[in-house]
C-alpha atoms as a PDB file:
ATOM      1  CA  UNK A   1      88.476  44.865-227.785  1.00  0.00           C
ATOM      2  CA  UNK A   2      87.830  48.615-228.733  1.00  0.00           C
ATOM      3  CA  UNK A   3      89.705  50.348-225.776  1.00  0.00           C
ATOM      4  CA  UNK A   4      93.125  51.386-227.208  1.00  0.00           C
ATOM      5  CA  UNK A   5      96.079  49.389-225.485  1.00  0.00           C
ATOM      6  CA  UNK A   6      98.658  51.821-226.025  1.00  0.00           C
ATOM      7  CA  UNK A   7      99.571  53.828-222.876  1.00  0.00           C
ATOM      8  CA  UNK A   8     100.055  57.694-222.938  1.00  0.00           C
ATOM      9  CA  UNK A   9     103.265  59.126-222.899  1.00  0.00           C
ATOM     10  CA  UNK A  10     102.825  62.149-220.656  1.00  0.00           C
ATOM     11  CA  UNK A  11     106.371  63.594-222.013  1.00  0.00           C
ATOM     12  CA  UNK A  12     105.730  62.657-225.555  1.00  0.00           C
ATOM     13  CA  UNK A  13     102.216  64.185-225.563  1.00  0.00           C
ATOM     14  CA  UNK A  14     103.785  67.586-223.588  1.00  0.00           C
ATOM     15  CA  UNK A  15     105.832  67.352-226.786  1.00  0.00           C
ATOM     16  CA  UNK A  16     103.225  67.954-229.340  1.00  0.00           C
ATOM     17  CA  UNK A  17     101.891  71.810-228.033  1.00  0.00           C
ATOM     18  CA  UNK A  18     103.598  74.840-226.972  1.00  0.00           C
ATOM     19  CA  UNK A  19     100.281  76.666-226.601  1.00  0.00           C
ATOM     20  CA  UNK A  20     100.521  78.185-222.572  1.00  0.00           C
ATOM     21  CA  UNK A  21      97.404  78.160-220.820  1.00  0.00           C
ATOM     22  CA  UNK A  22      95.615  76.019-223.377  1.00  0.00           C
ATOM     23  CA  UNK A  23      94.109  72.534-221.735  1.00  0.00           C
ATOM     24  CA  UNK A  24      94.926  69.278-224.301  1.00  0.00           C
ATOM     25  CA  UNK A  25      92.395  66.222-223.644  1.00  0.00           C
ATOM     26  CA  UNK A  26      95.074  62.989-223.368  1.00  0.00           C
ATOM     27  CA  UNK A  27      92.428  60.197-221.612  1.00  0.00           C
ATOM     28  CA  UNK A  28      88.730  59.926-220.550  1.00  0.00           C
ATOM     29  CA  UNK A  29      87.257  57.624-217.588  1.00  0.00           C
ATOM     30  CA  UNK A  30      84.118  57.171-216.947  1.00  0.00           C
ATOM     31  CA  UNK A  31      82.853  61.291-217.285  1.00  0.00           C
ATOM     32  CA  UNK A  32      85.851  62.386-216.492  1.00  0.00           C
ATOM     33  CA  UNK A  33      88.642  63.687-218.763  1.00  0.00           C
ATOM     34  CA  UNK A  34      92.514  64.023-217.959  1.00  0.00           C
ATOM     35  CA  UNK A  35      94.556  66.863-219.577  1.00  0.00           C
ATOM     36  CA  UNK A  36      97.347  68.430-219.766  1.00  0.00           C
ATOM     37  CA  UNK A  37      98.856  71.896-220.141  1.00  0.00           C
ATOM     38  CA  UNK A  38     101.551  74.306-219.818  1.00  0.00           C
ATOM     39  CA  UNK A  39     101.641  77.303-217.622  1.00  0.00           C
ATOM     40  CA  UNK A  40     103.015  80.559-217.244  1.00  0.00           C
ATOM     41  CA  UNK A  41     102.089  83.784-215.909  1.00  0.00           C
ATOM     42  CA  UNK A  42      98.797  84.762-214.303  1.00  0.00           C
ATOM     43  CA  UNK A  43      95.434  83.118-215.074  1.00  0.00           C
ATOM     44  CA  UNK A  44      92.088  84.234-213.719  1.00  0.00           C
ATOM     45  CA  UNK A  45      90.485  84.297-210.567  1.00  0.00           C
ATOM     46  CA  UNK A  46      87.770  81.950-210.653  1.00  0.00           C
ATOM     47  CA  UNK A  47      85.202  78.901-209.541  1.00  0.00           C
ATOM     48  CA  UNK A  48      83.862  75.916-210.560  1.00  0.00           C
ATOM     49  CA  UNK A  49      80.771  75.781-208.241  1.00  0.00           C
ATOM     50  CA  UNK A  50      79.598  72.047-209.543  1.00  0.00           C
ATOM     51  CA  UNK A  51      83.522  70.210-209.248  1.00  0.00           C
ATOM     52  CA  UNK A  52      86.684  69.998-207.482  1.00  0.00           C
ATOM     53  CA  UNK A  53      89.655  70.257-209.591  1.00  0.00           C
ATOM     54  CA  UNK A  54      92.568  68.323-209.354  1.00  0.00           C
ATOM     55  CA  UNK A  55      95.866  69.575-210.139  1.00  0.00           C
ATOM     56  CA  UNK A  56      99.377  67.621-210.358  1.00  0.00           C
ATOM     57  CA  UNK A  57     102.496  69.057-211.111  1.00  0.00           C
ATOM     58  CA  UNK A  58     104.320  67.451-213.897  1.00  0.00           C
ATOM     59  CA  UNK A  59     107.832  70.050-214.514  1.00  0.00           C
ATOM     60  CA  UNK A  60     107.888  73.398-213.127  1.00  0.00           C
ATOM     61  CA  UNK A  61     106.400  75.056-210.088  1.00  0.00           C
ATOM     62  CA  UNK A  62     102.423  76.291-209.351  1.00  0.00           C
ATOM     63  CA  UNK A  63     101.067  78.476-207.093  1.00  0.00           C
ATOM     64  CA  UNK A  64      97.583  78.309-206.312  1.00  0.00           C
ATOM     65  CA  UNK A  65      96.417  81.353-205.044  1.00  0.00           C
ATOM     66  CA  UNK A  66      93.485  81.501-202.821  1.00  0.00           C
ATOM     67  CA  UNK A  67      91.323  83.998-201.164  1.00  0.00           C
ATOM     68  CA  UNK A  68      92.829  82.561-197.530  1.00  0.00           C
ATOM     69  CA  UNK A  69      96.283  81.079-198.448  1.00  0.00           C
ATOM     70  CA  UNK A  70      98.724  80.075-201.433  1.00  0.00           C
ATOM     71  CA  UNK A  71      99.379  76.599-202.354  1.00  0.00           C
ATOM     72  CA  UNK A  72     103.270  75.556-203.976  1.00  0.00           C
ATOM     73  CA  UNK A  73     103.379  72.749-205.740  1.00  0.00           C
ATOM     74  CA  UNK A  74     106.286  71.357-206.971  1.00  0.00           C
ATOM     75  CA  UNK A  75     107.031  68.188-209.673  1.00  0.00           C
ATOM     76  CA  UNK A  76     105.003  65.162-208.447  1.00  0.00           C
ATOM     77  CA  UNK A  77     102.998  67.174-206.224  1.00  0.00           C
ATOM     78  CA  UNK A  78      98.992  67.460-206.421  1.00  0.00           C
ATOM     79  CA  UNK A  79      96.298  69.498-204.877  1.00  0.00           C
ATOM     80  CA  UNK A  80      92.493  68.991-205.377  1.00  0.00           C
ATOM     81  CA  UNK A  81      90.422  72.968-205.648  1.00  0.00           C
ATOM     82  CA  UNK A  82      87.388  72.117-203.604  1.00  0.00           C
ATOM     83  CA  UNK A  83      84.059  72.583-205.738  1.00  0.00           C
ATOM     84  CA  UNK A  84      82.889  76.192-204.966  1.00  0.00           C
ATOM     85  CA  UNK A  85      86.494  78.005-203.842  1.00  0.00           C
ATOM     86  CA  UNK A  86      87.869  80.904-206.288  1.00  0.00           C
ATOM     87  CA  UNK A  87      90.954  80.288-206.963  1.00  0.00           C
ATOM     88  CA  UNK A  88      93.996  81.705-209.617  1.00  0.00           C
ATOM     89  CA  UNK A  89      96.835  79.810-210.676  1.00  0.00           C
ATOM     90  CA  UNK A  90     100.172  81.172-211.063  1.00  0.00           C
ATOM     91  CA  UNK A  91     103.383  79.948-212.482  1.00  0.00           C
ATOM     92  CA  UNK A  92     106.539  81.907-212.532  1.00  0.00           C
ATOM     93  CA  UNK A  93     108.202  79.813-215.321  1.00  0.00           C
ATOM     94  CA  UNK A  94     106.977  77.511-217.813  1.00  0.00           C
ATOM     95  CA  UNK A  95     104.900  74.328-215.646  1.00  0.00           C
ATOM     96  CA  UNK A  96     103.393  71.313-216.981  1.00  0.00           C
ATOM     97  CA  UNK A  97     100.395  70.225-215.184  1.00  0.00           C
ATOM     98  CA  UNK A  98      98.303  67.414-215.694  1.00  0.00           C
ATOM     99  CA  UNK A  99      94.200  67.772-214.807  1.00  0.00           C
ATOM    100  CA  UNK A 100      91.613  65.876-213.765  1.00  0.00           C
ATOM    101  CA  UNK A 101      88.269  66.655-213.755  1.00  0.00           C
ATOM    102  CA  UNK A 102      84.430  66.165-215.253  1.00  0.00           C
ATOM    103  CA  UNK A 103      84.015  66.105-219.113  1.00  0.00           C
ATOM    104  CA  UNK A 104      83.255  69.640-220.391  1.00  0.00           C
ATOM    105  CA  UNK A 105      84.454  71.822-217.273  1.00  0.00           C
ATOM    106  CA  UNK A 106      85.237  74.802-219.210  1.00  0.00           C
ATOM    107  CA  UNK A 107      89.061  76.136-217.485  1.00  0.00           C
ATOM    108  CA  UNK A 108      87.847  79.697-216.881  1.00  0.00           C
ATOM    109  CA  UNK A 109      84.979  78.188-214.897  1.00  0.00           C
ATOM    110  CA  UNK A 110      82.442  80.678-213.981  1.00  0.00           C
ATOM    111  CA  UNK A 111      84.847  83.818-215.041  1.00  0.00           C
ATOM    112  CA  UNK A 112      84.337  83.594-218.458  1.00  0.00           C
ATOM    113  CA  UNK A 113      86.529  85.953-220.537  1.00  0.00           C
ATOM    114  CA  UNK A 114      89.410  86.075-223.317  1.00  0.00           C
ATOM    115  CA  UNK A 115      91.240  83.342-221.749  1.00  0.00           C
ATOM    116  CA  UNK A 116      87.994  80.867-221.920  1.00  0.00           C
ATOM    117  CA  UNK A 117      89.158  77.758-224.067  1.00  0.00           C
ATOM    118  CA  UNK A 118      87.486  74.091-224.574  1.00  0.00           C
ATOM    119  CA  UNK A 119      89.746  71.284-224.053  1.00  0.00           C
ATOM    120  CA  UNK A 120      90.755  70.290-227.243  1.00  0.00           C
ATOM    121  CA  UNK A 121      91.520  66.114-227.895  1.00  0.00           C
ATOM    122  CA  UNK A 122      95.797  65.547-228.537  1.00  0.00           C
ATOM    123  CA  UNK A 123      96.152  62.734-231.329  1.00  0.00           C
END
């Protein structure tokens, strides 16, 4: 067998980075990739016009802003960014998060810019 058995630890892997706005690769399935990261502040306004992006709350509190509405999610909460709609997340105080979304979606998505990062793989 050459799939690892061990499970993931979402609190011990939150553990390991204190880097905000910086998205750490814990799983893959399939072309997919699931990562984590903390939040706080302001990010930018943008869209990924190719894939929806799911978002779960792990500690903390997010706002999603969009062009229409704002979404609040607390701990245990999710909401999935339909492909194509700008959107900026927001978190007034430190929030975990946990993503889920295509292998190699880059988080600024088509915004580009300083805060432009590739996922990077958590041991």
């Amino acid at each position: 067998m050459s799939a690892s058995v061990v499970p993931v630890n979402l609190a011990d892997k939150l553990s390991q980075f204190s880097e905000l706005w910086s998205q750490k690769k814990v799983a893959v399935l399939n072309d997919y990739e699931v990562k984590l990261a903390k939040l706080k502040g302001e990010f930018v306004w943008h869209t990924h016009e190719d894939t929806d992006e799911l978002f779960l709350v792990i500690s903390g509190r997010l706002t999603i802003r969009l062009r229409d509405a704002d979404v609040v999610l607390e701990p245990g909460e999710l909401f999935v960014v339909p492909r194509g709609v700008e959107h900026c997340p927001v978190a007034d105080e430190e929030t975990a998060i946990l993503l889920f979304e295509p292998a190699g979606t880059m988080n600024t998505g088509d915004a580009g810019g300083p805060m432009t990062k590739a996922a990077e793989t958590l041991g």
